[in-house]
PDB file of N, CA and C in Angstrom:
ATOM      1  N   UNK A   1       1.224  19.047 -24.386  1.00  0.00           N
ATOM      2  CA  UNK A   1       1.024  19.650 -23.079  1.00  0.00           C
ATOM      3  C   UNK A   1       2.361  19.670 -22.328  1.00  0.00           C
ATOM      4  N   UNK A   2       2.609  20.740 -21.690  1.00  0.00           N
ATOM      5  CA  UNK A   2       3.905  21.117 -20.775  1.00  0.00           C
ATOM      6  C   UNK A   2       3.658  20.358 -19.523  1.00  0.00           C
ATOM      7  N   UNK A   3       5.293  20.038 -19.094  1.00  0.00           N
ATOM      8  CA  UNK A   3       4.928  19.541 -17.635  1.00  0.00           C
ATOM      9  C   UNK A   3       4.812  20.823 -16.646  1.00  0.00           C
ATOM     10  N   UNK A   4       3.775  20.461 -15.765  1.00  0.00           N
ATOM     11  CA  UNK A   4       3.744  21.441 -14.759  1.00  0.00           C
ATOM     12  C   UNK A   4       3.366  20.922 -13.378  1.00  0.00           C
ATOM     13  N   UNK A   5       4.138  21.757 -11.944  1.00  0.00           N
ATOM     14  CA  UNK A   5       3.614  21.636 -10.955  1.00  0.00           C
ATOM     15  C   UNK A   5       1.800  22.068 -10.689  1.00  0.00           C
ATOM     16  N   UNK A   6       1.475  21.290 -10.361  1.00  0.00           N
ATOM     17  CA  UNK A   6      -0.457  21.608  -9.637  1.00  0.00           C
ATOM     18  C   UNK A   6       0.035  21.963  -7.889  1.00  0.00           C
ATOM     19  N   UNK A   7      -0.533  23.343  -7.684  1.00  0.00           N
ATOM     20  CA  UNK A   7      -0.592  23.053  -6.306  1.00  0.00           C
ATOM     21  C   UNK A   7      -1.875  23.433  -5.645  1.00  0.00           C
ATOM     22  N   UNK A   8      -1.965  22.769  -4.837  1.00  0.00           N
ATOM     23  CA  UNK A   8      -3.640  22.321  -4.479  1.00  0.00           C
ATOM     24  C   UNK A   8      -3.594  22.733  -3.052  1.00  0.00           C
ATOM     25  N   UNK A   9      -4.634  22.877  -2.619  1.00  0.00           N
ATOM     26  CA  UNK A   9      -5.263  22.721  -1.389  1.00  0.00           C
ATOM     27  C   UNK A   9      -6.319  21.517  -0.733  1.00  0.00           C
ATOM     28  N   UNK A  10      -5.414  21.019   0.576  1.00  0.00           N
ATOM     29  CA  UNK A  10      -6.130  19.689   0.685  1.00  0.00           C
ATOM     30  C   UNK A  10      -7.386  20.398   1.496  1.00  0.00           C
ATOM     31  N   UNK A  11      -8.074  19.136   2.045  1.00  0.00           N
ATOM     32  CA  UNK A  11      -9.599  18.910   2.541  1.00  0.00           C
ATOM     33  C   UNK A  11      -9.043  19.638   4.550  1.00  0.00           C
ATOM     34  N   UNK A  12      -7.460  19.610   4.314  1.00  0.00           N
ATOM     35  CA  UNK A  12      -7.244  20.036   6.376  1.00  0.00           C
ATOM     36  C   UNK A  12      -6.958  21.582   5.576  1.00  0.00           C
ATOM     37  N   UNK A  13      -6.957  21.934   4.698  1.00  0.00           N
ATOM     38  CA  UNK A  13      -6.378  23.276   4.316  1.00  0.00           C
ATOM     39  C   UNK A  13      -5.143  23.651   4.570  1.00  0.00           C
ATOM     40  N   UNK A  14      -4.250  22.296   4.240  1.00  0.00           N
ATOM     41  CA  UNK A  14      -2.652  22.505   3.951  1.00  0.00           C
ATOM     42  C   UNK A  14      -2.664  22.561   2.415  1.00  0.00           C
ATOM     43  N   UNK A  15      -1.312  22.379   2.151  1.00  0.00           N
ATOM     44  CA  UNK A  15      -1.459  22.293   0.974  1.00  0.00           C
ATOM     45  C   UNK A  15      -0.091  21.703   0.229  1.00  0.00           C
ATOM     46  N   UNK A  16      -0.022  21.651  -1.413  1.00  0.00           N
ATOM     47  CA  UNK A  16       0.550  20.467  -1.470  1.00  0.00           C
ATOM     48  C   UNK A  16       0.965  20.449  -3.309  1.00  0.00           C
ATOM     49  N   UNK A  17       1.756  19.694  -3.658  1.00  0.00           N
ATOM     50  CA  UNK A  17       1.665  19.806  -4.893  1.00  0.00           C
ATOM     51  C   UNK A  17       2.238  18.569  -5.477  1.00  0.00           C
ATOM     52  N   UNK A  18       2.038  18.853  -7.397  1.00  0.00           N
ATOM     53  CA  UNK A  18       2.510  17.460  -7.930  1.00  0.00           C
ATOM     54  C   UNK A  18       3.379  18.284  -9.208  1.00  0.00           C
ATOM     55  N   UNK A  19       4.105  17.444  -9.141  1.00  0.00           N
ATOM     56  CA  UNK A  19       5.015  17.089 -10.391  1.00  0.00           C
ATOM     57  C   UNK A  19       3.919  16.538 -11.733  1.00  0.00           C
ATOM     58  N   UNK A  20       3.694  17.190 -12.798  1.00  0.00           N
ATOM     59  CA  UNK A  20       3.115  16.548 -13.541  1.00  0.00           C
ATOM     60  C   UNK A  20       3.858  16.341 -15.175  1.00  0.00           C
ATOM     61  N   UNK A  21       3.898  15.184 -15.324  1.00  0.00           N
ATOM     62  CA  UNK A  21       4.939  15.258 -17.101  1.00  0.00           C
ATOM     63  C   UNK A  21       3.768  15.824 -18.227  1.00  0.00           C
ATOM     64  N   UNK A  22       4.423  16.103 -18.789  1.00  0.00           N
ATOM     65  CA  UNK A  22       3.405  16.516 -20.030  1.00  0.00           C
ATOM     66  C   UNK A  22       2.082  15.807 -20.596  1.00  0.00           C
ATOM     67  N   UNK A  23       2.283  14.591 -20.040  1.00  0.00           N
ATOM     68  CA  UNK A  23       0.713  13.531 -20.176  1.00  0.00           C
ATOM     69  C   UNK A  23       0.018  13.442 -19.097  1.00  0.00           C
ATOM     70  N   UNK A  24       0.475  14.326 -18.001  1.00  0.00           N
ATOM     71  CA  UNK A  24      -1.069  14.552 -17.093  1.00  0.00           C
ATOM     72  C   UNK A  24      -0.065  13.685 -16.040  1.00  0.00           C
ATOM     73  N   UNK A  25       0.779  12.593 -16.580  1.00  0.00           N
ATOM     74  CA  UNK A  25       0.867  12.028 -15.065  1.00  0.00           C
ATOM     75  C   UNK A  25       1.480  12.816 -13.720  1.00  0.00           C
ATOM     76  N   UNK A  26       1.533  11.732 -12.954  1.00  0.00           N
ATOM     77  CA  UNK A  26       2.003  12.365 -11.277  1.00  0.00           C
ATOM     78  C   UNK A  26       3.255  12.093 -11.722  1.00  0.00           C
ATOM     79  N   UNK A  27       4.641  12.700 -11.676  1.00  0.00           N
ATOM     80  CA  UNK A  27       5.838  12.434 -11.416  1.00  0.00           C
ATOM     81  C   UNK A  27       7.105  11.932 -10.055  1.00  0.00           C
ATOM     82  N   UNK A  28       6.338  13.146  -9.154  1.00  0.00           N
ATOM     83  CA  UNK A  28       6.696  13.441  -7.863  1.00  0.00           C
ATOM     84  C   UNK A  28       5.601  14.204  -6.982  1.00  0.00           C
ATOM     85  N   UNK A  29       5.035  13.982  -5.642  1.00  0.00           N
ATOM     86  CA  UNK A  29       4.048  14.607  -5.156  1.00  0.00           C
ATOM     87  C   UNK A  29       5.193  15.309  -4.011  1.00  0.00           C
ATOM     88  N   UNK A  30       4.537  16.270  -3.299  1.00  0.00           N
ATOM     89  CA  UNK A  30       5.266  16.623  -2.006  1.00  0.00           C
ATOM     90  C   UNK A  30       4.699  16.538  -0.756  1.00  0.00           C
ATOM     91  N   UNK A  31       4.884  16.602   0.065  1.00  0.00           N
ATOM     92  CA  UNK A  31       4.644  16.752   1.481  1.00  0.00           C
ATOM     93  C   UNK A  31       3.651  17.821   1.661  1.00  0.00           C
ATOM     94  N   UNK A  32       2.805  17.111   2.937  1.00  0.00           N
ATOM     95  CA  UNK A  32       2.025  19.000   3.029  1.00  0.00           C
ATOM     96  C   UNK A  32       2.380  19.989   3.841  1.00  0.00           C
ATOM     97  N   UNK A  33       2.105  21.335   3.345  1.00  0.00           N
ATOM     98  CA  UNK A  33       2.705  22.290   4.099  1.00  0.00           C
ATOM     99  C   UNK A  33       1.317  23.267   4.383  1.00  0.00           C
ATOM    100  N   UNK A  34       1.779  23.518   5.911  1.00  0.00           N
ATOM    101  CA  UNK A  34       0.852  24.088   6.612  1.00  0.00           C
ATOM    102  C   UNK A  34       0.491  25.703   5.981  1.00  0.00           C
ATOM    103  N   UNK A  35       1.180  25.971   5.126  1.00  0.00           N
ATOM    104  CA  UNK A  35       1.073  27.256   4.441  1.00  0.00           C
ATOM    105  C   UNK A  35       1.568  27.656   3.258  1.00  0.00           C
ATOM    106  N   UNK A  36       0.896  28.702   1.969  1.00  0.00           N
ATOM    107  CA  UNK A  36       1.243  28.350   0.663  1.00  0.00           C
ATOM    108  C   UNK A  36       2.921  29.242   0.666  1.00  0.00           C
ATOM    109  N   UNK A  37       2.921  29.927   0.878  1.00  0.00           N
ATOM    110  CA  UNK A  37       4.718  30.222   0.503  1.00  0.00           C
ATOM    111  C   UNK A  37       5.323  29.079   0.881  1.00  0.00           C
ATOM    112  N   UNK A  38       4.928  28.032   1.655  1.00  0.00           N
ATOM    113  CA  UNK A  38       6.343  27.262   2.192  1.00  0.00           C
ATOM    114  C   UNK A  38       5.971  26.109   0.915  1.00  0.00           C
ATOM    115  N   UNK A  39       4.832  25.858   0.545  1.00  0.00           N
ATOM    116  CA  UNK A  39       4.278  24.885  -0.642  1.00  0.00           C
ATOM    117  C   UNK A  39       5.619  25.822  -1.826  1.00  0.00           C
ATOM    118  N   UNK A  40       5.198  26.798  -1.782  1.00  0.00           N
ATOM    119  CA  UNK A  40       6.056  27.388  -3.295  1.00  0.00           C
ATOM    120  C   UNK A  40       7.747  27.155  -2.990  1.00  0.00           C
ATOM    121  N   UNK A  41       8.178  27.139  -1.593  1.00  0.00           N
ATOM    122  CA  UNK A  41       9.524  26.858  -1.606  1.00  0.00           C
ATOM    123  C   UNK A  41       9.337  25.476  -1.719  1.00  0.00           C
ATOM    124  N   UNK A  42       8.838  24.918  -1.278  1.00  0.00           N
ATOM    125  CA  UNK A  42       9.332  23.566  -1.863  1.00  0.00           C
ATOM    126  C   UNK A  42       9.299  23.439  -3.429  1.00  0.00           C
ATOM    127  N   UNK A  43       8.786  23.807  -4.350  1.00  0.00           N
ATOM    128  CA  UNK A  43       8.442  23.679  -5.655  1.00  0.00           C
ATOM    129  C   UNK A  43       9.683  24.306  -6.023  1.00  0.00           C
ATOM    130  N   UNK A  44      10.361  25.492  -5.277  1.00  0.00           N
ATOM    131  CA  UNK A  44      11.340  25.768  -5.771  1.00  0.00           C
ATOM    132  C   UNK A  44      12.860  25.063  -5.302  1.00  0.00           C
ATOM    133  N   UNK A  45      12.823  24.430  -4.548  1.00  0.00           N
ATOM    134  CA  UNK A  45      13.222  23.402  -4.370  1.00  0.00           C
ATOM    135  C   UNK A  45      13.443  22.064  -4.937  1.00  0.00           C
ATOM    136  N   UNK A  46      12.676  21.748  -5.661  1.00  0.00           N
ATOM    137  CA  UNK A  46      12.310  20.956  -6.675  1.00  0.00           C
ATOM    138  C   UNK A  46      13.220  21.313  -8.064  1.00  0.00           C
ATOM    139  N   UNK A  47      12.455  22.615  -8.491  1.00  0.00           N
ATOM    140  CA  UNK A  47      13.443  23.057  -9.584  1.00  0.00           C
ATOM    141  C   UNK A  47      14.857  22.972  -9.120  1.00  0.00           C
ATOM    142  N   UNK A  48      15.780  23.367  -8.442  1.00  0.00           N
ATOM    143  CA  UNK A  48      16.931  23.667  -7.807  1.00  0.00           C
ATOM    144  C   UNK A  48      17.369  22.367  -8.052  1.00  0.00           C
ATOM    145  N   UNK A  49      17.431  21.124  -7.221  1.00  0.00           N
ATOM    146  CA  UNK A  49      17.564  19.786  -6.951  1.00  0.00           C
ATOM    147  C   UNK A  49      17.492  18.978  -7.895  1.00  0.00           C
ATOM    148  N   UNK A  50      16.136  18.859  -9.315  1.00  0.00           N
ATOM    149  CA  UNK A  50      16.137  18.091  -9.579  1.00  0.00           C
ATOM    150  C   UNK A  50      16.641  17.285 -10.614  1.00  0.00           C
ATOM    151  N   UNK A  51      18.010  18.057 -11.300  1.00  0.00           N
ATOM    152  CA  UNK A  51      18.506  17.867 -12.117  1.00  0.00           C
ATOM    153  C   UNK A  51      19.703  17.257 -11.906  1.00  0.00           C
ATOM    154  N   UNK A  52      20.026  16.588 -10.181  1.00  0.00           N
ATOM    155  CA  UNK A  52      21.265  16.367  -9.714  1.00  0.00           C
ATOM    156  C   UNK A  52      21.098  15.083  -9.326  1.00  0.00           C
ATOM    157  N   UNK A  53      21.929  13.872  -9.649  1.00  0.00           N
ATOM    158  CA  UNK A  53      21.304  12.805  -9.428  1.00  0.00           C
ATOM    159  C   UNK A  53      21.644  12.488  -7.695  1.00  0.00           C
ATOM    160  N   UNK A  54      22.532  13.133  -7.186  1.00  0.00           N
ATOM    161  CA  UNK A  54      22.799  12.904  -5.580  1.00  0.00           C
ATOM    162  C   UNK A  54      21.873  13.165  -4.934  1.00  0.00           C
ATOM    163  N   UNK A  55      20.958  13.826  -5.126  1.00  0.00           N
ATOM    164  CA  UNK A  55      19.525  14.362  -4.856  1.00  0.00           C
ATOM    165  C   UNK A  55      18.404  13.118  -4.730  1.00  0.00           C
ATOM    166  N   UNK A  56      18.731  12.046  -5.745  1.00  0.00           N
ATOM    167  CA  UNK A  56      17.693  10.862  -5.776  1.00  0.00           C
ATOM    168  C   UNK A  56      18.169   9.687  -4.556  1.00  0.00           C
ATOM    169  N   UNK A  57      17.548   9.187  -4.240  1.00  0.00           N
ATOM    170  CA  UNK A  57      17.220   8.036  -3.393  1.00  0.00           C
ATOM    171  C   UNK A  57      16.362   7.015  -3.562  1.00  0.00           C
ATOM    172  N   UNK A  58      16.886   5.831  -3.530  1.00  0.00           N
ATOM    173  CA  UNK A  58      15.680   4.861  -4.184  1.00  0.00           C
ATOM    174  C   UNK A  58      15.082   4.142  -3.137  1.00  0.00           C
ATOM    175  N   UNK A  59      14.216   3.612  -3.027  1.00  0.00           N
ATOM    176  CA  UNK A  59      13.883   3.161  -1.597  1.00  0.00           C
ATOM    177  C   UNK A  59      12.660   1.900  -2.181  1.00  0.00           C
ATOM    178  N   UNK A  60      12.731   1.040  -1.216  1.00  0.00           N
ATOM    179  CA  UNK A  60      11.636   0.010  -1.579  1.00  0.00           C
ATOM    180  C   UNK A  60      10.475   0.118  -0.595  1.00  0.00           C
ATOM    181  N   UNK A  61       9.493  -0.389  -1.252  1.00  0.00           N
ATOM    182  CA  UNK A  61       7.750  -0.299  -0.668  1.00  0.00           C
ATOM    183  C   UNK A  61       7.530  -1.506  -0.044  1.00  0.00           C
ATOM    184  N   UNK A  62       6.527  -1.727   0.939  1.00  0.00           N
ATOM    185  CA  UNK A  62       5.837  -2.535   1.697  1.00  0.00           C
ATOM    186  C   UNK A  62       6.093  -3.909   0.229  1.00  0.00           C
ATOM    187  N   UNK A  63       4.929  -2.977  -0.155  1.00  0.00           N
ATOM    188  CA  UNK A  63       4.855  -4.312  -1.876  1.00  0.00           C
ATOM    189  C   UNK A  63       6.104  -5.099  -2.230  1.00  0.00           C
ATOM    190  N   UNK A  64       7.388  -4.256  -2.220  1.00  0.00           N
ATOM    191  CA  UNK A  64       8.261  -4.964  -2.983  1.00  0.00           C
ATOM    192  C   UNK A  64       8.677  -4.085  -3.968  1.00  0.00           C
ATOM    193  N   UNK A  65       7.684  -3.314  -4.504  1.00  0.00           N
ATOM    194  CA  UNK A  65       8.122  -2.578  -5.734  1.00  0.00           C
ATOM    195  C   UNK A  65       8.973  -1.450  -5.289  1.00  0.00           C
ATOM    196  N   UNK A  66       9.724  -0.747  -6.119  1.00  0.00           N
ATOM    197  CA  UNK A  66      10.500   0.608  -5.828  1.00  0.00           C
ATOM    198  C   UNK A  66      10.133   1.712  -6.106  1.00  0.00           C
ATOM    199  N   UNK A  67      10.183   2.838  -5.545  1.00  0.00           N
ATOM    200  CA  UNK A  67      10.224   3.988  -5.655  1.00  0.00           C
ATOM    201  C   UNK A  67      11.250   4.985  -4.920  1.00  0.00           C
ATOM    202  N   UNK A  68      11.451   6.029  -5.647  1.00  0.00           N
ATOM    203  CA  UNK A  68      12.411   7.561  -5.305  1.00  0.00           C
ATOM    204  C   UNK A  68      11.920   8.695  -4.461  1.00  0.00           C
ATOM    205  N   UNK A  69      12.928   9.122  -3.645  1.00  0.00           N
ATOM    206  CA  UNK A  69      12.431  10.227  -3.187  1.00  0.00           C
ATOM    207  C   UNK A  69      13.711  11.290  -3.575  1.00  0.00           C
ATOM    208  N   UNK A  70      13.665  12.946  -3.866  1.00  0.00           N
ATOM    209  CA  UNK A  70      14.256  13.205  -4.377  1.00  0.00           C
ATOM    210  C   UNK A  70      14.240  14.369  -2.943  1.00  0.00           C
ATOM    211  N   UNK A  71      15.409  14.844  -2.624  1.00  0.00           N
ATOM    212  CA  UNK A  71      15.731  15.478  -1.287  1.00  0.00           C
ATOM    213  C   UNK A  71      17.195  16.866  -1.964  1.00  0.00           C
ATOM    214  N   UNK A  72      16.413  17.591  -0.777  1.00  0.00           N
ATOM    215  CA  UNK A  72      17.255  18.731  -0.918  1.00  0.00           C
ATOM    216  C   UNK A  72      18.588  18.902  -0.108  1.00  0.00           C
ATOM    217  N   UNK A  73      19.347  19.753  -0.819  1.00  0.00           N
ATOM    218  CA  UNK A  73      20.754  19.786   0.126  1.00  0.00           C
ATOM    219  C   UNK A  73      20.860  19.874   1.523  1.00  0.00           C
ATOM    220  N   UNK A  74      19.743  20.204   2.274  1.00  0.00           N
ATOM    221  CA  UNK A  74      19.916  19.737   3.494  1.00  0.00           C
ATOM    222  C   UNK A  74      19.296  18.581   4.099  1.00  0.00           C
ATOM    223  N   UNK A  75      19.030  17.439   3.080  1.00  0.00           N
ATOM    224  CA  UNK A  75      18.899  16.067   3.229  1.00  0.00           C
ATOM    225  C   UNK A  75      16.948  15.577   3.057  1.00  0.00           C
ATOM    226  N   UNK A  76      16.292  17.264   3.405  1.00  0.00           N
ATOM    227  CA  UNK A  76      14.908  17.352   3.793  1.00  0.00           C
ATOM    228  C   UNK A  76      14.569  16.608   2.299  1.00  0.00           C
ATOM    229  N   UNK A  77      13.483  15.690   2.670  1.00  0.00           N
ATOM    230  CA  UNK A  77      12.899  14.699   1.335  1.00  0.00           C
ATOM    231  C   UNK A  77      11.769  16.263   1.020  1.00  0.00           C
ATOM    232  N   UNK A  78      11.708  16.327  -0.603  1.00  0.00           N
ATOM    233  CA  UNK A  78      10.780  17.326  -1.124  1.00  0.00           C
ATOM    234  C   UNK A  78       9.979  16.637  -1.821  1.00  0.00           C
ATOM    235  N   UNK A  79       9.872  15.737  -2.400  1.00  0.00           N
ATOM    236  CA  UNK A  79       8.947  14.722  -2.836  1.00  0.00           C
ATOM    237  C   UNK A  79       8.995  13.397  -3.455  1.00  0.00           C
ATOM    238  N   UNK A  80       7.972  13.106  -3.574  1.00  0.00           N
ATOM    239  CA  UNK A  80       7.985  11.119  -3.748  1.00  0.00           C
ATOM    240  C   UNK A  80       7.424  10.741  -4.740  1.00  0.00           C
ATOM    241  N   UNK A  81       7.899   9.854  -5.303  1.00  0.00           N
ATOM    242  CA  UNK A  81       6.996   9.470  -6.618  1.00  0.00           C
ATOM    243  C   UNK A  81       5.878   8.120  -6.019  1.00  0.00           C
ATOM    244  N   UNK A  82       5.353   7.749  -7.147  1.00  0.00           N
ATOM    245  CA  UNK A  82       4.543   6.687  -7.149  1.00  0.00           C
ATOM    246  C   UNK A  82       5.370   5.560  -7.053  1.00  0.00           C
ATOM    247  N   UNK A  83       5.122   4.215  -6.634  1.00  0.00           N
ATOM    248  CA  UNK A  83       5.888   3.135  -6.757  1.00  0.00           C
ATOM    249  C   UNK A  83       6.216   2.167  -7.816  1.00  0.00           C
ATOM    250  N   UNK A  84       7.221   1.717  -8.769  1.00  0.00           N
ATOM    251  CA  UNK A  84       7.400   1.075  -9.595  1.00  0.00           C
ATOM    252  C   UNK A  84       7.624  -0.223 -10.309  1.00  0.00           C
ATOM    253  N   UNK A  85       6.952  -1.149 -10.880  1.00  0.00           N
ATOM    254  CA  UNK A  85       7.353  -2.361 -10.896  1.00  0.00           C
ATOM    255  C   UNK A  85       8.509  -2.985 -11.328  1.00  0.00           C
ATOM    256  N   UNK A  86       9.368  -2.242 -12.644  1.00  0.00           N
ATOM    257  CA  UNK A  86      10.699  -2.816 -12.377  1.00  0.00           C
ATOM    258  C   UNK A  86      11.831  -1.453 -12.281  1.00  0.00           C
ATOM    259  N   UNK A  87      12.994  -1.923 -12.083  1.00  0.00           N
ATOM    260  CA  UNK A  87      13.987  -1.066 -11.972  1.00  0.00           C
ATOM    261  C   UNK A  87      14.083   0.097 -13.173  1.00  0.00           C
ATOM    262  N   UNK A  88      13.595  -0.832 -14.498  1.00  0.00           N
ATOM    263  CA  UNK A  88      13.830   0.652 -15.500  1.00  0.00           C
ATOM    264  C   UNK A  88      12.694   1.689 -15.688  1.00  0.00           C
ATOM    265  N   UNK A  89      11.350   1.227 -15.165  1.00  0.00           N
ATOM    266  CA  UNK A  89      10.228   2.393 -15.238  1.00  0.00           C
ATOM    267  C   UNK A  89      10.926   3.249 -13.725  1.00  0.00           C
ATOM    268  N   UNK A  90      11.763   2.976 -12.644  1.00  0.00           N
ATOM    269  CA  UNK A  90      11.977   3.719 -12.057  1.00  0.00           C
ATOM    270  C   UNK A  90      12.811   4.800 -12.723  1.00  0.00           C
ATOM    271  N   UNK A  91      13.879   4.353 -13.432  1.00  0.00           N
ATOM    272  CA  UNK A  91      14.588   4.974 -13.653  1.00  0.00           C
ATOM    273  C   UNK A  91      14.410   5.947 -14.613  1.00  0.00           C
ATOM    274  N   UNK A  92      13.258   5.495 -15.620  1.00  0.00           N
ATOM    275  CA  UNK A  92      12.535   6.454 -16.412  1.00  0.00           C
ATOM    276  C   UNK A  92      11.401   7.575 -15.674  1.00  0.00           C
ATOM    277  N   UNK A  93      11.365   7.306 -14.275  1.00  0.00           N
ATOM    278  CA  UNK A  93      10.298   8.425 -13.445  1.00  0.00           C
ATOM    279  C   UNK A  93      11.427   9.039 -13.161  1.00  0.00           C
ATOM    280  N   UNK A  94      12.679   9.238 -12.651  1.00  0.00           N
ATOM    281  CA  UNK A  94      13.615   9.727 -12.420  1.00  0.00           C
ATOM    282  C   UNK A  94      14.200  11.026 -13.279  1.00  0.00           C
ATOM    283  N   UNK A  95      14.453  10.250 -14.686  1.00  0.00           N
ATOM    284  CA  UNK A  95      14.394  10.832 -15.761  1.00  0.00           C
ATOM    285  C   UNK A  95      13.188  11.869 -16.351  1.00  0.00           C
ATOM    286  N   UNK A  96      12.255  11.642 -16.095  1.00  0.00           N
ATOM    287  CA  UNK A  96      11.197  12.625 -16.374  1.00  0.00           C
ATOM    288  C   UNK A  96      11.229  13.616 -15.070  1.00  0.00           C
ATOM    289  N   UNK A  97      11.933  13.667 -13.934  1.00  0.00           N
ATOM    290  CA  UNK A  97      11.261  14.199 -13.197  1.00  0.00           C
ATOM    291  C   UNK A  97      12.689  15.451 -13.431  1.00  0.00           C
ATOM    292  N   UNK A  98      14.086  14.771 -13.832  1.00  0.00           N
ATOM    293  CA  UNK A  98      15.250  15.462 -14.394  1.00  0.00           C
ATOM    294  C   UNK A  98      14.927  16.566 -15.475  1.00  0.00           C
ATOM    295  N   UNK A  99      14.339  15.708 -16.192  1.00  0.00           N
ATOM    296  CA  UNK A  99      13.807  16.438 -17.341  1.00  0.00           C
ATOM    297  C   UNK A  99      12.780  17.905 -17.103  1.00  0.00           C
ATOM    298  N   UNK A 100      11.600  17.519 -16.435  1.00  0.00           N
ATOM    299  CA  UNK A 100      10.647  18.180 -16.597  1.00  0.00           C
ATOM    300  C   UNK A 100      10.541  19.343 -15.374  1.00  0.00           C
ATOM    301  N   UNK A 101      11.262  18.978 -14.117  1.00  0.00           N
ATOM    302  CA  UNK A 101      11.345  19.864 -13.133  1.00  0.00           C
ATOM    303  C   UNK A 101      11.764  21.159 -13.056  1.00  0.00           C
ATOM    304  N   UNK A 102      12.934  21.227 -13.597  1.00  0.00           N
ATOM    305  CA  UNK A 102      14.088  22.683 -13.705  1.00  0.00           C
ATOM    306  C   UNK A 102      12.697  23.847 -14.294  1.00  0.00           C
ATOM    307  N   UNK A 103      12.056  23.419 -15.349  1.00  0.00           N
ATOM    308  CA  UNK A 103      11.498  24.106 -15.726  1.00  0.00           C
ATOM    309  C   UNK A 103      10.055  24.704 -16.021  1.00  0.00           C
ATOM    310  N   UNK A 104       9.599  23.546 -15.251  1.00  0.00           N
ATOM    311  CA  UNK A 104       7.881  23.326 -15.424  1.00  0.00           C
ATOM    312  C   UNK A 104       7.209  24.358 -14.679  1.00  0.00           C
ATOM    313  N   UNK A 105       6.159  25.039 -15.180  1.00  0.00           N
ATOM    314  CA  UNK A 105       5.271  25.851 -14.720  1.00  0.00           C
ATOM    315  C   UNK A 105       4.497  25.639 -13.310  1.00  0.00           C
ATOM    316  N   UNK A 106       4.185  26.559 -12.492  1.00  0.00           N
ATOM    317  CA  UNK A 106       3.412  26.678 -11.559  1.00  0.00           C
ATOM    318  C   UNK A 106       2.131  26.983 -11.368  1.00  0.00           C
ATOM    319  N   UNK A 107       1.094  26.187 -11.365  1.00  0.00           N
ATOM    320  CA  UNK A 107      -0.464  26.395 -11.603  1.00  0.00           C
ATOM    321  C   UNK A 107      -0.961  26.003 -10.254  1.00  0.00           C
ATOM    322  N   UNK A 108      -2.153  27.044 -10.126  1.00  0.00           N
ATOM    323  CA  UNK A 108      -3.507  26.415  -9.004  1.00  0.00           C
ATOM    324  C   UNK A 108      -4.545  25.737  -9.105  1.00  0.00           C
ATOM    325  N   UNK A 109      -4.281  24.699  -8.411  1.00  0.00           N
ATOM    326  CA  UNK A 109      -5.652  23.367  -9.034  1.00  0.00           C
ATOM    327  C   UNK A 109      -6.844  23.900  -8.023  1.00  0.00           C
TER     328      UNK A 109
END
């Protein structure tokens, strides 16, 4: 299975999307946007960005554990991953998200 963005429509009727790796998981989710072209620029945004590591930011959680947010050239965060228990599964969500972003398909959940 290919990685692909899902972009969805929430329950307020924004809307929103995920990063998914080829095993279904979440990679990176995004922010919601009050309308679907601005959902698709961010996705394209995503592609653009995510192959640059100046783009990543690591940041720590309430928990303790870490997680990334990966931000566009004008600093705006485009999406967040899940949180991680040690430093190298971060760095391997990082890596998948390098990997799988530039090129992953666009679907409607």
């Amino acid at each position: 299975m290919a990685a692909k963005f899902e972009l969805k429509v929430a329950a307020n009727g924004k809307f929103f999307f995920n990063l998914k790796a080829g095993n279904g998981e979440v990679i990176l989710s995004s922010q919601m946007y009050k309308a679907k072209p601005y959902a698709l620029r961010g996705i394209a945004s995503v592609k653009k960005n995510a192959a640059d590591d100046a783009r990543y930011e690591i940041k720590e959680a309430a928990n303790g554990e870490q997680f990334f947010v990966l931000k566009a050239g004008n600093s705006q965060v485009i999406g967040k991953s899940e949180t991680y228990p040690t430093k190298q599964a971060l760095q391997k969500g990082i890596a998948s998200v390098k990997k799988n972003g530039p090129d992953a398909a666009v679907v409607e959940a």
